[in-house]
C-alpha atoms as a PDB file:
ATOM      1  CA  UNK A   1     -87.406  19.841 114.081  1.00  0.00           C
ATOM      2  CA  UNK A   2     -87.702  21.891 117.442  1.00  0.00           C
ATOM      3  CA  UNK A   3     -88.092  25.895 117.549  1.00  0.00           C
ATOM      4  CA  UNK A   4     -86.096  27.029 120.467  1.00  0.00           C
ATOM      5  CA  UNK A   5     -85.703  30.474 121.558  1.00  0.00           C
ATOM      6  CA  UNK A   6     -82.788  31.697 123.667  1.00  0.00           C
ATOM      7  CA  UNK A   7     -80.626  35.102 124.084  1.00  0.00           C
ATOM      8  CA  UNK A   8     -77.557  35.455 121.877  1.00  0.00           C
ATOM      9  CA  UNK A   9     -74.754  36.013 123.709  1.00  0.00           C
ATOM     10  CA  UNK A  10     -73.621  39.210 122.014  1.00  0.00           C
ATOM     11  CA  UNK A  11     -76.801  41.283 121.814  1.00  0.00           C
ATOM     12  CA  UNK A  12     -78.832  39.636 124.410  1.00  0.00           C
ATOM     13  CA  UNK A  13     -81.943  40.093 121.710  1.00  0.00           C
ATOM     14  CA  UNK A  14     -83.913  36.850 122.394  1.00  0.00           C
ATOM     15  CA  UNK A  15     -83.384  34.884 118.292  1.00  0.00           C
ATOM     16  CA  UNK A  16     -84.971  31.339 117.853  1.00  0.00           C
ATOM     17  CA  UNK A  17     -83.265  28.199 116.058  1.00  0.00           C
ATOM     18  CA  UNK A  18     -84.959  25.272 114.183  1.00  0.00           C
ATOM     19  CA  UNK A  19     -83.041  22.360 116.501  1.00  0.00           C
ATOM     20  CA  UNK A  20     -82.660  18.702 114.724  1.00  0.00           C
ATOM     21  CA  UNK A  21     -84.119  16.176 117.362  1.00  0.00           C
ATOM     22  CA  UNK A  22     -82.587  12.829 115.428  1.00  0.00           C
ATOM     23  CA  UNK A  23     -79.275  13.957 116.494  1.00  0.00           C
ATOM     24  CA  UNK A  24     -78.995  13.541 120.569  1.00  0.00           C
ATOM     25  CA  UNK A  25     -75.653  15.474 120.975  1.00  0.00           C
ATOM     26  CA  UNK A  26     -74.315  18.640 118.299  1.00  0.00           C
ATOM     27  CA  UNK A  27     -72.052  21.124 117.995  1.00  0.00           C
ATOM     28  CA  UNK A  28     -72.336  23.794 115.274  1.00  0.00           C
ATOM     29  CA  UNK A  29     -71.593  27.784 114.695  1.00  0.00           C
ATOM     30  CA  UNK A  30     -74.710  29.505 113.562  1.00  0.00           C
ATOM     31  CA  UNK A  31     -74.239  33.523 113.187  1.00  0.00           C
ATOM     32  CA  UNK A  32     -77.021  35.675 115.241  1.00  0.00           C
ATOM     33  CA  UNK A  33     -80.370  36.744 112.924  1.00  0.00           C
ATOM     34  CA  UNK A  34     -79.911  40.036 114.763  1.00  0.00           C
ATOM     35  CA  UNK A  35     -75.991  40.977 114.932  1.00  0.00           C
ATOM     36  CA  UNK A  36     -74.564  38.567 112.862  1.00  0.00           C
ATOM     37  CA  UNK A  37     -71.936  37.325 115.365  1.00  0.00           C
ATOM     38  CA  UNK A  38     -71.156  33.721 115.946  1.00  0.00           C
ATOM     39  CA  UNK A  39     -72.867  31.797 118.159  1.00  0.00           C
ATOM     40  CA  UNK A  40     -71.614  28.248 118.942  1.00  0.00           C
ATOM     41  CA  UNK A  41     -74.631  25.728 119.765  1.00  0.00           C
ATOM     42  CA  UNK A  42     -74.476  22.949 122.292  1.00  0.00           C
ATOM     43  CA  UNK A  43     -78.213  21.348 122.027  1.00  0.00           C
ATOM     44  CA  UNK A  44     -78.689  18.129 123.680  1.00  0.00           C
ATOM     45  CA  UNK A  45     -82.022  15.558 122.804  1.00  0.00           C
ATOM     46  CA  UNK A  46     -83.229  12.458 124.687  1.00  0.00           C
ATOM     47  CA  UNK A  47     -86.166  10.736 122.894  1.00  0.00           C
ATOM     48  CA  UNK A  48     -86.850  14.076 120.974  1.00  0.00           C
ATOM     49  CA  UNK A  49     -86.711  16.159 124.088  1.00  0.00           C
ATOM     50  CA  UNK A  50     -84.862  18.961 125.083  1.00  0.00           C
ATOM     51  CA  UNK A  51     -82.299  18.321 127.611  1.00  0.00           C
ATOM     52  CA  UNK A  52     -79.545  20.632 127.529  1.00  0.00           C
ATOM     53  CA  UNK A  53     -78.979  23.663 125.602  1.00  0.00           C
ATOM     54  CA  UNK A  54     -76.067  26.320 125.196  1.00  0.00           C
ATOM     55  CA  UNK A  55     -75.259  29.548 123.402  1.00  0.00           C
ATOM     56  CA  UNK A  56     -71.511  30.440 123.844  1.00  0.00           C
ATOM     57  CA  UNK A  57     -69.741  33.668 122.099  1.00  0.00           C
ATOM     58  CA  UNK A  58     -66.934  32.417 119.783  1.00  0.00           C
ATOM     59  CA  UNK A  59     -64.246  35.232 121.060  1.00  0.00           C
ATOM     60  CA  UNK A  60     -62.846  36.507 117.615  1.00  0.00           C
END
């Protein structure tokens, strides 16, 4: 697992995720700690590294 901290898109509070590294390329929703809004993840891994990462608000 990989801690990664980034702003949510809603709030702009800085929130941190536990990332799974054995999967190179995800999609998932995950609500904000802080506002509760969705937040649609876009982490990317090459040989357990961090590559590519996005936050995007899921307008509802």
């Amino acid at each position: 697992m990989f801690e990664h901290f980034f702003q949510c898109p809603y709030c702009w509070e800085e929130i941190s995720m536990l990332l799974d590294t054995s999967v190179s390329n995800q999609t998932y929703v995950e609500d904000c700690e802080v506002c509760c809004n969705p937040i649609e993840i876009h982490p990317q891994f090459e040989e357990n590294e961090l590559i590519g990462f996005e936050a995007i608000d899921i307008e509802q």
